[in-house]
Protein backbone atom coordinates (compact mmCIF):
# COMPACT_ATOMS: atom_id res chain seq x y z
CA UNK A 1 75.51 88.78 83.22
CA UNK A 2 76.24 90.43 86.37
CA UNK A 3 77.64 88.21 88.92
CA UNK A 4 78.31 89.07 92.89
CA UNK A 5 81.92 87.62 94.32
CA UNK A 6 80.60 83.78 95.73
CA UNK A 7 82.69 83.83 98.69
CA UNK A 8 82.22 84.18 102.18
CA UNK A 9 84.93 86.39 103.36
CA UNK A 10 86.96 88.36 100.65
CA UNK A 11 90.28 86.50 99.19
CA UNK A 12 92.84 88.79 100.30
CA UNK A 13 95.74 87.07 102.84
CA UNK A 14 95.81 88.00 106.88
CA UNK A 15 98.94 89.93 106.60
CA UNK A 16 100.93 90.31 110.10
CA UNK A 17 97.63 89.69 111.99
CA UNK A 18 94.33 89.14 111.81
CA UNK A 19 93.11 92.41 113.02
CA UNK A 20 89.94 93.64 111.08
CA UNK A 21 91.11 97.31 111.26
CA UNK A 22 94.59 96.34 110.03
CA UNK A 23 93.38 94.22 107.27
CA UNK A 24 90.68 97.04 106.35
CA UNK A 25 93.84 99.64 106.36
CA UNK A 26 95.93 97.25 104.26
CA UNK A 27 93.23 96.62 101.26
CA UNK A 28 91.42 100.28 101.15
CA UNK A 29 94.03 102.29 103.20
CA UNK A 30 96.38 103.41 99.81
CA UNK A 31 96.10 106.90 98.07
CA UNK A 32 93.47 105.59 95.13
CA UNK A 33 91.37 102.42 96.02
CA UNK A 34 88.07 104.35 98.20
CA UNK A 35 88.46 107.68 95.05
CA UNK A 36 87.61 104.56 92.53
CA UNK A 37 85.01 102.94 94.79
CA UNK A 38 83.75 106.14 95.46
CA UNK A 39 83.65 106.98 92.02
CA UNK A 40 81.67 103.71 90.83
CA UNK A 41 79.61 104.41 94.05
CA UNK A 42 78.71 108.11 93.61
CA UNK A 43 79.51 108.91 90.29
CA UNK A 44 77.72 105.83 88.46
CA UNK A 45 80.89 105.70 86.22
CA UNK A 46 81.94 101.84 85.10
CA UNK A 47 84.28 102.04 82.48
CA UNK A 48 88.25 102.51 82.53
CA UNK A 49 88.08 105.36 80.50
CA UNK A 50 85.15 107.46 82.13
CA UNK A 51 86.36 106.84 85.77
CA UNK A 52 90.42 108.53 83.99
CA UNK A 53 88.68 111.21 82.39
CA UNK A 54 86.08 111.97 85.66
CA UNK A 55 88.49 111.86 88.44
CA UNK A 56 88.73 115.16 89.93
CA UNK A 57 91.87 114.46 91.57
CA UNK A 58 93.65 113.43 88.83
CA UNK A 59 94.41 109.60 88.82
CA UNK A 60 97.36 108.93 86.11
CA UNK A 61 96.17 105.78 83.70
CA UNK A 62 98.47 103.38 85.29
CA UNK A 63 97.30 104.13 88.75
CA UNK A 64 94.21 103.44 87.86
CA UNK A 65 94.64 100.24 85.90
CA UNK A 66 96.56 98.77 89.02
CA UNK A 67 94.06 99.97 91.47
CA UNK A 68 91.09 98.21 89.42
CA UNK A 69 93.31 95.42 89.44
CA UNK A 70 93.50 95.35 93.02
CA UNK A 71 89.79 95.65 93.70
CA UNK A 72 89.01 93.20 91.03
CA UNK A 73 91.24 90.54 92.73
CA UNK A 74 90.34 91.60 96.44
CA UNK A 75 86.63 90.93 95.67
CA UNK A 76 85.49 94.62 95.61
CA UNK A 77 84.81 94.59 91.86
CA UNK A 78 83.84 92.74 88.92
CA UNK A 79 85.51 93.12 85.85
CA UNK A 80 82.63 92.14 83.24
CA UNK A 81 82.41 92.41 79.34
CA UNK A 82 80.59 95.61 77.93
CA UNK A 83 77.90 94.31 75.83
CA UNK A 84 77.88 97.43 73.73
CA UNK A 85 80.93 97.27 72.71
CA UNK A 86 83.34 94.27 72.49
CA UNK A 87 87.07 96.26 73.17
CA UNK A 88 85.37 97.51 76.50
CA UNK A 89 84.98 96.08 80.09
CA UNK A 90 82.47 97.56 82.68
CA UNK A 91 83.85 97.45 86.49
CA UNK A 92 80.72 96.62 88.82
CA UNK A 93 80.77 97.06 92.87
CA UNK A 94 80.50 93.31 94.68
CA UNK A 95 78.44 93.22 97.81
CA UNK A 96 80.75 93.68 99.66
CA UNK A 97 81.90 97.21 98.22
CA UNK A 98 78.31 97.53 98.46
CA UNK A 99 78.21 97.37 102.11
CA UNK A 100 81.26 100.19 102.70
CA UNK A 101 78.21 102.96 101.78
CA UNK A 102 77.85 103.06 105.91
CA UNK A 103 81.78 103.79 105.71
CA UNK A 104 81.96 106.07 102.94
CA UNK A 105 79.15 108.25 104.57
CA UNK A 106 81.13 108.09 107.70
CA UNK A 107 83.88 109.31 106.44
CA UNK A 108 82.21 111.95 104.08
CA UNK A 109 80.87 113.51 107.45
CA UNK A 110 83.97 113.37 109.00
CA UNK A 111 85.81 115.29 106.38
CA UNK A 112 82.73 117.80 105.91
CA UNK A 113 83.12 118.50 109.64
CA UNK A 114 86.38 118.58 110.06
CA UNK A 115 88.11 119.79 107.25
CA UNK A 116 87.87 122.54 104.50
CA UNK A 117 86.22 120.74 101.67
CA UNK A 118 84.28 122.55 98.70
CA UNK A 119 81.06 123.29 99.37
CA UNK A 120 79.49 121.43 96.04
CA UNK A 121 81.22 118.09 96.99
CA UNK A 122 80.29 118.28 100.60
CA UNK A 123 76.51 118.34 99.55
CA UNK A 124 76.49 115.13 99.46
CA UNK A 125 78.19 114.06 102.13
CA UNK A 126 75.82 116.51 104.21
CA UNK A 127 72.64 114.04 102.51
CA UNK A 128 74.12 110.90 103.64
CA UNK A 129 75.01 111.80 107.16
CA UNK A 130 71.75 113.33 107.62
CA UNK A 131 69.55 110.80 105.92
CA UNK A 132 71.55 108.07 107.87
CA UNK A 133 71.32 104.39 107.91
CA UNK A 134 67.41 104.51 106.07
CA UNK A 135 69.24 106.08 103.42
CA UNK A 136 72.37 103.93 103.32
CA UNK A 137 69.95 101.52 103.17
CA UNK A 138 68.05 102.68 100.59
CA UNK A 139 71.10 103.38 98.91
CA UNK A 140 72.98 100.19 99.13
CA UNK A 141 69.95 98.56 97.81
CA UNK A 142 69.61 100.49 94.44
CA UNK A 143 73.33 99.68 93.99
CA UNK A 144 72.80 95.85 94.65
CA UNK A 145 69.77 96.36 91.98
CA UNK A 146 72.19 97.98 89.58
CA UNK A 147 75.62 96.59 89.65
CA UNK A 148 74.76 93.20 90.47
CA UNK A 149 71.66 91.94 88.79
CA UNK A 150 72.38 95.02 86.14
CA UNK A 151 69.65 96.98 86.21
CA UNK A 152 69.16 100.44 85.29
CA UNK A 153 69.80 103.34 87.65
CA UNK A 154 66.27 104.51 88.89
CA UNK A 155 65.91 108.57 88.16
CA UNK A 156 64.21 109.09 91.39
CA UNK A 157 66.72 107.18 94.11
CA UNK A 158 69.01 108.11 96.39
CA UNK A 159 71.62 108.69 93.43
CA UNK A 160 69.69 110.78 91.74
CA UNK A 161 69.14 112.85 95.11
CA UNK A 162 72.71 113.07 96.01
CA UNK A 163 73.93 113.92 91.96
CA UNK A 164 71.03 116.92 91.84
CA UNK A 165 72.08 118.29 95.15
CA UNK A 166 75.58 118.22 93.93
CA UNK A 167 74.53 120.17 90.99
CA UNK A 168 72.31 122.75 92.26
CA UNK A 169 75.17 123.24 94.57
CA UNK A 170 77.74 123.54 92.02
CA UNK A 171 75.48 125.77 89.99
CA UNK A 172 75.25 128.02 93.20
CA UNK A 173 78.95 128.34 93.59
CA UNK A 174 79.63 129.09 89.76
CA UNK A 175 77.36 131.98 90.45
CA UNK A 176 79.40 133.35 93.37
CA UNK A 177 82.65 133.05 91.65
């Protein structure tokens, strides 16, 4: 069963200072950790072996291990037992990765603004900004519903939204190339 982190504040030390943007930098600010939470966020993917296989930027194995690692301990993930199979482990989002979808679209926006990003992956980013904090919301409450009590993903939420506008976007730029 699906279990959220039962701690107040998230067990990872106060480094030099106490700062919240320092401490934010320290535990998401290296080259991997946001790709995998955005990953489990966006891309619904749970397992070690989809989120190798489905990174787009091309995470090598051990990367990824230690990264999982690191968000397991920090209190960002859960490292549970795959029912369907007993060699595999499924890696669910705690509350409180839960609550960096405000972030995430933030910085989405940012990036689509500011910087030359593809025009299938900014899509999304696009949604989010627009559909602001009703949809983060929305959205942060159909990934409590399905990382943390383990439901299924509903075929009509925001997911689904963002993952079809990806596509049809996608599908439009195979067409010009």
């Amino acid at each position: 069963m699906l279990q959220p982190v039962p701690v107040e504040k998230l067990p990872v030390s106060r480094g030099r200072s106490g700062c919240p943007i320092n401490m934010t930098v320290q535990l998401l600010g290296d080259r991997w950790s946001l790709i995998v939470l955005r990953d489990i966020m966006f891309g619904g993917l749970t397992h070690f072996r989809e989120l190798l296989n489905a990174s787009m930027e091309g995470i090598a194995s051990n990367i990824l291990a230690n990264r999982l690692a690191k968000l397991v301990e920090a209190g960002l993930l859960t490292r549970d037992d795959d029912p369907s199979h007993r060699q595999k482990v499924a890696y669910h989002l705690t509350e409180a990765a839960v609550q960096l979808v405000p972030l995430m679209a933030q910085l989405g926006a940012w990036g689509a603004r500011w910087l030359d990003t593809a025009p299938e992956l900014t899509v999304r980013a696009e949604l989010l900004a627009a559909g602001g904090p009703v949809m983060w919301d929305r959205f942060m409450a159909e990934l409590r519903a399905t990382h943390l009590t383990g439901a299924p993903a509903p075929t009509d939420g925001v997911l689904a939204e963002l993952t079809a506008a990806y596509e049809e976007a996608a599908a439009r730029e195979d067409l010009i190339l």
